[in-house]
Protein backbone atom coordinates (compact mmCIF):
# COMPACT_ATOMS: atom_id res chain seq x y z
CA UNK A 1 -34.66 -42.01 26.36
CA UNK A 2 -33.09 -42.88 23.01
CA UNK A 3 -33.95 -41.48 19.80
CA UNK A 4 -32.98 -42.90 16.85
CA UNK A 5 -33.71 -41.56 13.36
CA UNK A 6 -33.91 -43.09 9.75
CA UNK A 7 -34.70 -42.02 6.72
CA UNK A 8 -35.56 -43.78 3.49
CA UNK A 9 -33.67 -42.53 0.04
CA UNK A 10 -35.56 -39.83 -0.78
CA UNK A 11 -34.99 -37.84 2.20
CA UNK A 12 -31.88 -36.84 2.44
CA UNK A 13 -30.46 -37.19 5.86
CA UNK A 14 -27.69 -35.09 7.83
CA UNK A 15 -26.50 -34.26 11.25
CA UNK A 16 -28.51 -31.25 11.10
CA UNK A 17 -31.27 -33.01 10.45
CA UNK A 18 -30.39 -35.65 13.00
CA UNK A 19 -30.18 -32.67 15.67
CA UNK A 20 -33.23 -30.97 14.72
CA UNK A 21 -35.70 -33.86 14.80
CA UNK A 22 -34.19 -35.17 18.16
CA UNK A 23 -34.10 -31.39 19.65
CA UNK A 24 -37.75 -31.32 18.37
CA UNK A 25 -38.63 -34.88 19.97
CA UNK A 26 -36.73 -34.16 23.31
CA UNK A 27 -38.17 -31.12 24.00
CA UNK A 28 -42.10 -32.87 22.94
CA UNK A 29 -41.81 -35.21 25.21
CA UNK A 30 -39.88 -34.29 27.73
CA UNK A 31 -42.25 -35.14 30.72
CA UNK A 32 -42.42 -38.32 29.71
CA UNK A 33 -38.53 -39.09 28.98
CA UNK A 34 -38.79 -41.24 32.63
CA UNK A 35 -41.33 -43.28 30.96
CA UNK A 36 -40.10 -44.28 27.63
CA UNK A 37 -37.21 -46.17 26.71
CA UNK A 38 -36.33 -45.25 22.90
CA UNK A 39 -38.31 -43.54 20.20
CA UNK A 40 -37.58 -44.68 16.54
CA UNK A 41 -38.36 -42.09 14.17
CA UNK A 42 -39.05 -42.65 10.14
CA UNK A 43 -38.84 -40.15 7.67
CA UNK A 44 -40.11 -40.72 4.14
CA UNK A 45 -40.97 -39.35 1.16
CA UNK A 46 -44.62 -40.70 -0.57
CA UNK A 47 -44.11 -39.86 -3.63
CA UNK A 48 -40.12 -39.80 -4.24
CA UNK A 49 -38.99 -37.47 -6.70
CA UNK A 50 -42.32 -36.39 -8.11
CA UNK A 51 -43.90 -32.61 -6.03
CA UNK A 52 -46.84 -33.28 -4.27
CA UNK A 53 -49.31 -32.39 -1.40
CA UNK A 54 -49.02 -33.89 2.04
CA UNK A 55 -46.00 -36.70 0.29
CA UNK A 56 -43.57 -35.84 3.37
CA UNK A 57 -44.29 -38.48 6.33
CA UNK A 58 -43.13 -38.99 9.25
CA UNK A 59 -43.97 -41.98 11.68
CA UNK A 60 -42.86 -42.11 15.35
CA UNK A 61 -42.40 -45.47 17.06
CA UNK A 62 -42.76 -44.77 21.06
CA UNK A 63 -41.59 -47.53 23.92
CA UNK A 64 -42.87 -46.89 27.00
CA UNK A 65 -41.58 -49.32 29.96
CA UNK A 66 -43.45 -51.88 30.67
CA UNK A 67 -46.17 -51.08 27.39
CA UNK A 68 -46.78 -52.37 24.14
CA UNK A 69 -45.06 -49.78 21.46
CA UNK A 70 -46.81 -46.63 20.34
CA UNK A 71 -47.10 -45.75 16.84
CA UNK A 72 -47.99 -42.41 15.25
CA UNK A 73 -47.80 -41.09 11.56
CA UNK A 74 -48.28 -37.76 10.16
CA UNK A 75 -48.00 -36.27 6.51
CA UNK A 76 -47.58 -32.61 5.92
CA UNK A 77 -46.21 -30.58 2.56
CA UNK A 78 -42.80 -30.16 4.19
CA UNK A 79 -40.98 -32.59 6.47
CA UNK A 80 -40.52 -30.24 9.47
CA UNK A 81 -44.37 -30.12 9.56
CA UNK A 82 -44.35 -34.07 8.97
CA UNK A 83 -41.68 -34.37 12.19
CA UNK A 84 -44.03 -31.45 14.66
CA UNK A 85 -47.28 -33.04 13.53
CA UNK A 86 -45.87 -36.32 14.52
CA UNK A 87 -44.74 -35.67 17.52
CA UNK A 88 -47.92 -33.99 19.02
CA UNK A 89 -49.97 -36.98 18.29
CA UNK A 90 -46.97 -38.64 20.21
CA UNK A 91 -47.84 -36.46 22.99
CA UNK A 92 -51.36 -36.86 22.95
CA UNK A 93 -51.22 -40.53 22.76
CA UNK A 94 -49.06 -41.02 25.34
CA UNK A 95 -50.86 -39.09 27.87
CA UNK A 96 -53.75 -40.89 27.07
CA UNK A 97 -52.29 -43.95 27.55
CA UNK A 98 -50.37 -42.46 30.95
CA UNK A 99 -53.32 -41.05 32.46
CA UNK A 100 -55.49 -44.40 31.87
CA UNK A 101 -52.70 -45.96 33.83
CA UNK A 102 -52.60 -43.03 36.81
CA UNK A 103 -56.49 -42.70 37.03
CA UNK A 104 -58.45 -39.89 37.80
CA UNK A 105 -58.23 -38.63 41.01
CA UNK A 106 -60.08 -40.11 43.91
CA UNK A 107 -61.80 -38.75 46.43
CA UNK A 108 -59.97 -38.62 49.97
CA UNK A 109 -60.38 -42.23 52.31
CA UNK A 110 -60.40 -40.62 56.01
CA UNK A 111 -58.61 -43.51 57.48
CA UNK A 112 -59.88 -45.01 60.47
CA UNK A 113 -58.52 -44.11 63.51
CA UNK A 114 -60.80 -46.28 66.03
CA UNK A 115 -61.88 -42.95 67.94
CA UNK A 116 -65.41 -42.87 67.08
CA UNK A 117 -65.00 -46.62 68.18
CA UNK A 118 -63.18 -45.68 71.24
CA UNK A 119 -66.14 -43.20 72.47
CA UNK A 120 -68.97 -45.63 72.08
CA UNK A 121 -66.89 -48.56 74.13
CA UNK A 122 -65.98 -45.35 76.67
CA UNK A 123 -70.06 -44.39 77.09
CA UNK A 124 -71.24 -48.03 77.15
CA UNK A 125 -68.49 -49.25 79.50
CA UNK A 126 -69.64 -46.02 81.75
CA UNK A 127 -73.58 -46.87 81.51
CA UNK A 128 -72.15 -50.65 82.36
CA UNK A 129 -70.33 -49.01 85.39
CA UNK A 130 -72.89 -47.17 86.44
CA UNK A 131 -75.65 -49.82 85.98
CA UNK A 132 -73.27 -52.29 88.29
CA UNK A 133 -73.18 -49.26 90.96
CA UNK A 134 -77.23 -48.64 90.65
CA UNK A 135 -78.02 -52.69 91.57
């Protein structure tokens, strides 16, 4: 699974950064890194330079195989709650959308084994026998 991270000008993007949100992705979703190809994740700033509440977002773009993309957003006061806000709606979406796929559990099919079959053909070829003996 790729990650790949961007980040618009008001965020101000490092290494660390880089290594902390795909640490923080990677371990998130790590039952599901069979399933997905890349996640794209975009970090962004509402309101720029001006303080404010809940103006640190952070959208996650999922690709499972086969599957339309998956998209989550989540804004927060800081941008490490943005980035672990995101990616448990990642989570929870995509086991949503992987447990539609796998389906509840079904009850157990006893397969037929043609013994029940076998008896009936045994008892009525006996009476047939026996009836053949009896005339």
């Amino acid at each position: 699974m790729q990650i790949q991270v961007n980040s618009d000008n008001h965020v101000q993007g490092s290494k660390r950064l880089e290594e902390w949100v795909r640490t923080t992705i990677e371990s998130t979703l790590d039952r599901y890194e069979e399933d997905l190809t890349r996640v794209e994740v975009h970090l962004s700033d509402e309101n720029g330079e001006k303080p404010g509440p809940h103006d640190m977002r952070c959208q996650l773009e999922a690709r499972p195989k086969g599957h339309q993309p998956i998209s989550v957003t989540h804004k927060a006061d800081s941008l490490e709650q943005a980035i672990d806000g995101a990616a448990e709606k990642l989570e929870h979406a995509l086991e949503h959308l992987f447990g539609k796929l796998r389906g509840k559990p079904r009850a157990a099919v006893v397969p037929f084994t043609g013994k029940a079959n076998d008896k009936l053909l045994a008892e009525e070829f006996d009476e047939n026998e026996q009836a053949a003996i009896n005339s």
